[in-house]
Protein backbone atom coordinates (compact mmCIF):
# COMPACT_ATOMS: atom_id res chain seq x y z
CA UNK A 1 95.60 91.26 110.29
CA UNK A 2 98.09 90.74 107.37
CA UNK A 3 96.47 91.76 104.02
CA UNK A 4 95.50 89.18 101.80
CA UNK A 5 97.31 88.28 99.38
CA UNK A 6 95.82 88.38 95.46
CA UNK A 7 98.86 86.96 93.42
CA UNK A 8 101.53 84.07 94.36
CA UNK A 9 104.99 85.55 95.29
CA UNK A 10 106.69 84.41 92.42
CA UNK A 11 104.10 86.54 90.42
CA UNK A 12 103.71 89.55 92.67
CA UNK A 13 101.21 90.58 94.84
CA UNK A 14 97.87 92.99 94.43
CA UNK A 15 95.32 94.25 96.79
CA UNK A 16 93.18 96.85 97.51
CA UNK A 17 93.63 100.06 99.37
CA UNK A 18 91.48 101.89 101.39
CA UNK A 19 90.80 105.59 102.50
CA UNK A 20 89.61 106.58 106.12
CA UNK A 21 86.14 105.68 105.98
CA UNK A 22 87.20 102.22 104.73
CA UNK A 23 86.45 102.10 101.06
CA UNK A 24 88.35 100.69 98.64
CA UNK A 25 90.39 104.07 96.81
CA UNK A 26 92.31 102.26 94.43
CA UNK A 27 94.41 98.87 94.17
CA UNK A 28 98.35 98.82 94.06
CA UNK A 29 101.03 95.90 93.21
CA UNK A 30 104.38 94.88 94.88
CA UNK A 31 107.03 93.06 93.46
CA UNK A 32 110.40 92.43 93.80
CA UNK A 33 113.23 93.26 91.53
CA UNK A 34 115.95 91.13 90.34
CA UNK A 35 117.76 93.04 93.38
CA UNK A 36 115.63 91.52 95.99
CA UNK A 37 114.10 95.17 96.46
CA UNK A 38 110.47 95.75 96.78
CA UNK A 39 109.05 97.63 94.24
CA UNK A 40 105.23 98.99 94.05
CA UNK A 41 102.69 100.25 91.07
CA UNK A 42 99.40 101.32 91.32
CA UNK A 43 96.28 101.87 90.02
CA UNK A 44 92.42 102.89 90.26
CA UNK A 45 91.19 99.42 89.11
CA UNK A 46 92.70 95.80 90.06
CA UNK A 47 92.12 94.94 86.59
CA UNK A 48 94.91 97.90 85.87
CA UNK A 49 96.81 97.19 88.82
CA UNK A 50 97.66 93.52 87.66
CA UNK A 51 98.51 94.76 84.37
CA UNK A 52 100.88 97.26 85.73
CA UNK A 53 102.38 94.81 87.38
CA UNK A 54 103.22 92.38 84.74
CA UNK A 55 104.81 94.88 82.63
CA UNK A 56 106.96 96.54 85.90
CA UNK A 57 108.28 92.68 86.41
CA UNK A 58 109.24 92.38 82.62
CA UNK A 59 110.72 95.69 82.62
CA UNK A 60 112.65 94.45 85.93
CA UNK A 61 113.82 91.36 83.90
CA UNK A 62 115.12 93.50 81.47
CA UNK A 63 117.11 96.11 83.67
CA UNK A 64 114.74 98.71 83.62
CA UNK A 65 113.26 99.27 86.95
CA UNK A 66 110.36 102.39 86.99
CA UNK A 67 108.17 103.06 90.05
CA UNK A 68 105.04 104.72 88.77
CA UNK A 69 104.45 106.44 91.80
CA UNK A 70 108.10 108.00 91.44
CA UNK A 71 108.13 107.96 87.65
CA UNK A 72 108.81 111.38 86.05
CA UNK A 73 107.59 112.76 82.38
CA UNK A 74 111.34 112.35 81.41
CA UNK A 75 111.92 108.74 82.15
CA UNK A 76 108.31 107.69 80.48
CA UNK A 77 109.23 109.30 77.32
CA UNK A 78 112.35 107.13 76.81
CA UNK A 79 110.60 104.02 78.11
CA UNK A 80 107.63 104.67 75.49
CA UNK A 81 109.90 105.76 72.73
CA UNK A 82 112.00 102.58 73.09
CA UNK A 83 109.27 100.01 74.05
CA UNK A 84 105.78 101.46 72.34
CA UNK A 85 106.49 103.28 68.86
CA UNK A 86 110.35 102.37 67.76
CA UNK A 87 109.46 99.26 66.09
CA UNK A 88 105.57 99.64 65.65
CA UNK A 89 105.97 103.41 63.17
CA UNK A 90 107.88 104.41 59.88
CA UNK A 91 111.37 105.63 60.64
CA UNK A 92 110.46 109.27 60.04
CA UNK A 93 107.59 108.93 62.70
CA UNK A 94 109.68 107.61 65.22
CA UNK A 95 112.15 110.87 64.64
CA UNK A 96 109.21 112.72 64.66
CA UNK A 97 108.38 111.66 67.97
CA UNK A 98 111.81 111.33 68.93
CA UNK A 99 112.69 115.17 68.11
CA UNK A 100 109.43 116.47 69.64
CA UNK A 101 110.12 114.77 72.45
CA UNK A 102 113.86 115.70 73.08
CA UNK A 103 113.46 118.81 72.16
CA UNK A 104 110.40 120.15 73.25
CA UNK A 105 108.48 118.36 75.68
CA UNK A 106 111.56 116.97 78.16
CA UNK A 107 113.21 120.42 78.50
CA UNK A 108 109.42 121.74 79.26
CA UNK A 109 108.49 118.83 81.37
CA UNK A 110 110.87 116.27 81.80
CA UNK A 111 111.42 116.99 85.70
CA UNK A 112 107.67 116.44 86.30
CA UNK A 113 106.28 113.12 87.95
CA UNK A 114 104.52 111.75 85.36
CA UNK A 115 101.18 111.24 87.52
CA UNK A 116 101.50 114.93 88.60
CA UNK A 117 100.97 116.39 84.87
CA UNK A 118 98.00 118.50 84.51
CA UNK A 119 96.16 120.07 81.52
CA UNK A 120 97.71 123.42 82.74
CA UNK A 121 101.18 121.93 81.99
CA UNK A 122 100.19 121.55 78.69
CA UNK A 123 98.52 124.71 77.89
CA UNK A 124 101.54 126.35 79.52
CA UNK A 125 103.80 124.28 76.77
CA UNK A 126 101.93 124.95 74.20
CA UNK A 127 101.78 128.80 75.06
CA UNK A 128 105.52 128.81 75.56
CA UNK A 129 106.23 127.72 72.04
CA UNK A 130 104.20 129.86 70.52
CA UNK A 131 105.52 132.75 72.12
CA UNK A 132 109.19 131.69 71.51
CA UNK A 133 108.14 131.74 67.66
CA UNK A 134 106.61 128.13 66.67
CA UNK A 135 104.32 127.89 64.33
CA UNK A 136 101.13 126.40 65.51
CA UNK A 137 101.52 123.84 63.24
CA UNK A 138 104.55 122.82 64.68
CA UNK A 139 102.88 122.66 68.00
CA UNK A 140 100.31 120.71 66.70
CA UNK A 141 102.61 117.92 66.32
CA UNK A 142 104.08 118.14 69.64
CA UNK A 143 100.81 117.82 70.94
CA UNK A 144 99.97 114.98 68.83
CA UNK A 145 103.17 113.14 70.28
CA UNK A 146 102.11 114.24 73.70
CA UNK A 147 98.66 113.09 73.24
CA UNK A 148 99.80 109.74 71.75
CA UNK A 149 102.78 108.75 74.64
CA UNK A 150 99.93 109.93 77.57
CA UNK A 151 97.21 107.52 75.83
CA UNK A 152 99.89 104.56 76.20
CA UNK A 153 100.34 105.77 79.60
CA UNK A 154 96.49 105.64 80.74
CA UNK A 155 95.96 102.16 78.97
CA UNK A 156 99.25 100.85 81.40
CA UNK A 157 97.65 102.38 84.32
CA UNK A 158 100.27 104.86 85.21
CA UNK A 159 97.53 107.67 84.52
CA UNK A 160 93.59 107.48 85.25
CA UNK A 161 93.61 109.72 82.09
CA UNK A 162 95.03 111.27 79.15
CA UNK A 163 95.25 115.01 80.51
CA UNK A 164 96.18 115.90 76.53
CA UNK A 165 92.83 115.05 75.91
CA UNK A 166 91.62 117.87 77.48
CA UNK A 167 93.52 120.61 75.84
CA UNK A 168 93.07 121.85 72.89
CA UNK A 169 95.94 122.54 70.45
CA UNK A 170 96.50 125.79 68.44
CA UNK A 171 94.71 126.27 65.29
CA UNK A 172 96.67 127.31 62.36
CA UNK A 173 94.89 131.21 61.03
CA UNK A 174 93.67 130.85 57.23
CA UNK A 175 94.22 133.74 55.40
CA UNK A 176 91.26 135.92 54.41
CA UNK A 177 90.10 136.68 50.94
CA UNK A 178 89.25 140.60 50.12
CA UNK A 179 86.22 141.03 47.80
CA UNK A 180 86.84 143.97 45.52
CA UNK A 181 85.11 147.00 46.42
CA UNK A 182 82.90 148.64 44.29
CA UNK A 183 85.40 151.19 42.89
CA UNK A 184 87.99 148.37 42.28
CA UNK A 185 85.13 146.27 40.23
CA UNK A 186 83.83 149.27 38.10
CA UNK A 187 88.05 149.72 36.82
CA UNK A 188 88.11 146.08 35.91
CA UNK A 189 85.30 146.49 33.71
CA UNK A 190 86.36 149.88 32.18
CA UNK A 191 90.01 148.17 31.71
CA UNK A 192 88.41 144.99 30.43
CA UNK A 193 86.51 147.06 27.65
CA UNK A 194 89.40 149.71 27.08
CA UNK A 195 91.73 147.63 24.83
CA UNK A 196 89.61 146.77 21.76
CA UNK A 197 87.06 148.82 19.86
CA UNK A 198 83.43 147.80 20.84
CA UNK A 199 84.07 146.26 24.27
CA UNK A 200 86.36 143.07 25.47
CA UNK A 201 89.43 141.27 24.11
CA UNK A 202 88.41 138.66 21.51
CA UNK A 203 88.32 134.92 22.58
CA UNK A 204 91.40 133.05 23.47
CA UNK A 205 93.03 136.57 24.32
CA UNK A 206 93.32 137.99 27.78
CA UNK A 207 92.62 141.77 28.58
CA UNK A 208 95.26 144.26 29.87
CA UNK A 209 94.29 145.06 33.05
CA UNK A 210 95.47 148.62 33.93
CA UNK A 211 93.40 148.55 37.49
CA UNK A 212 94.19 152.05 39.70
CA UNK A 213 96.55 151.56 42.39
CA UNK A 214 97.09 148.01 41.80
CA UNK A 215 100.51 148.24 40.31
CA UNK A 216 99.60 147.02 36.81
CA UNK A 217 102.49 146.87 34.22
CA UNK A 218 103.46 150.07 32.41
């Protein structure tokens, strides 16, 4: 029995798929290209299935032809840079993105089908620049470009979730502050009362502070 069809041709066509035991698993879309090639998306929901769709036949009309089964990390970036943040974000964001992108998360990545990233992917990124010498607040940003392109992603239906949600970036390490000790807070009294006869400088005058060990002027 031929499936049934949810959409005209001239608009594509969605419908359901189904596992073994006959349940619906998910829905997917078929179009055709301006090449007369059949071309398929898919999705968990019809909902996202139809809207897949409708952007993989505008991208066709525009020369840019992406199967999301097929579609790798790589080719998604440049799609997202180009049709989601260049004219939406302040020049500097978009080089931003651009940079951590090109530089970072392609070289890492890029081969990957986009719908076979995992969270371990990520921490495996973010462990590599770290070790090669990043700061973490420099890997903060590539996650927050990672994070931001892989939200887009999920809300087009090419993933059932952002997997950059579920990692947690590098923290940045806050130096501590040393409290004196209680040898280093009896000196600063005895240099604070050691200048003047009768005890500390006057007002509006700040003691010499001749501290052991702490270097203080000669």
């Amino acid at each position: 029995m031929a499936r049934k069809k949810q959409k005209g041709n001239g608009s594509g066509t969605v419908y359901p798929r189904k596992n073994k035991q006959g349940k619906v698993s998910g829905y997917r879309g078929s179009y055709f290209d301006p090449e007369g090639i059949r071309r398929y998306v898919s999705a968990k929901t019809k909902t996202e299935a139809e809207k897949a769709l409708r952007q993989a036949m505008a991208d066709a009309d525009r020369g840019l032809i992406f199967e999301a089964e097929n579609l790798t990390v790589s080719e998604y970036f440049d799609r997202w840079l180009i049709d989601s943040v260049r004219d939406t974000v302040r020049s500097t964001t978009f080089e931003r993105y651009e940079q951590n992108s090109r530089l970072h998360i392609k070289p890492a990545l890029g081969r990957l089908k986009l719908r076979k990233l995992t969270s371990a992917h990520v921490r495996g990124l973010y462990r590599e620049k770290l070790d090669s010498g990043l700061s973490p607040r420099s890997v903060q940003y590539i996650h927050v470009t990672l994070h931001k392109a892989l939200k887009q992603a999920e809300a087009d239906g090419l993933l059932r979730r952002n997997i950059a949600g579920t990692v947690k970036p590098p923290q940045g390490r806050k130096e501590e502050i040393q409290p004196l000790d209680a040898r280093q807070v009896k000196d600063l009294f005895e240099a604070a009362k050691g200048d003047r006869p009768g005890g500390l400088s006057v007002a509006g005058e700040r003691p010499h502070l001749r501290l052991r060990g702490w270097g203080a002027p000669r």
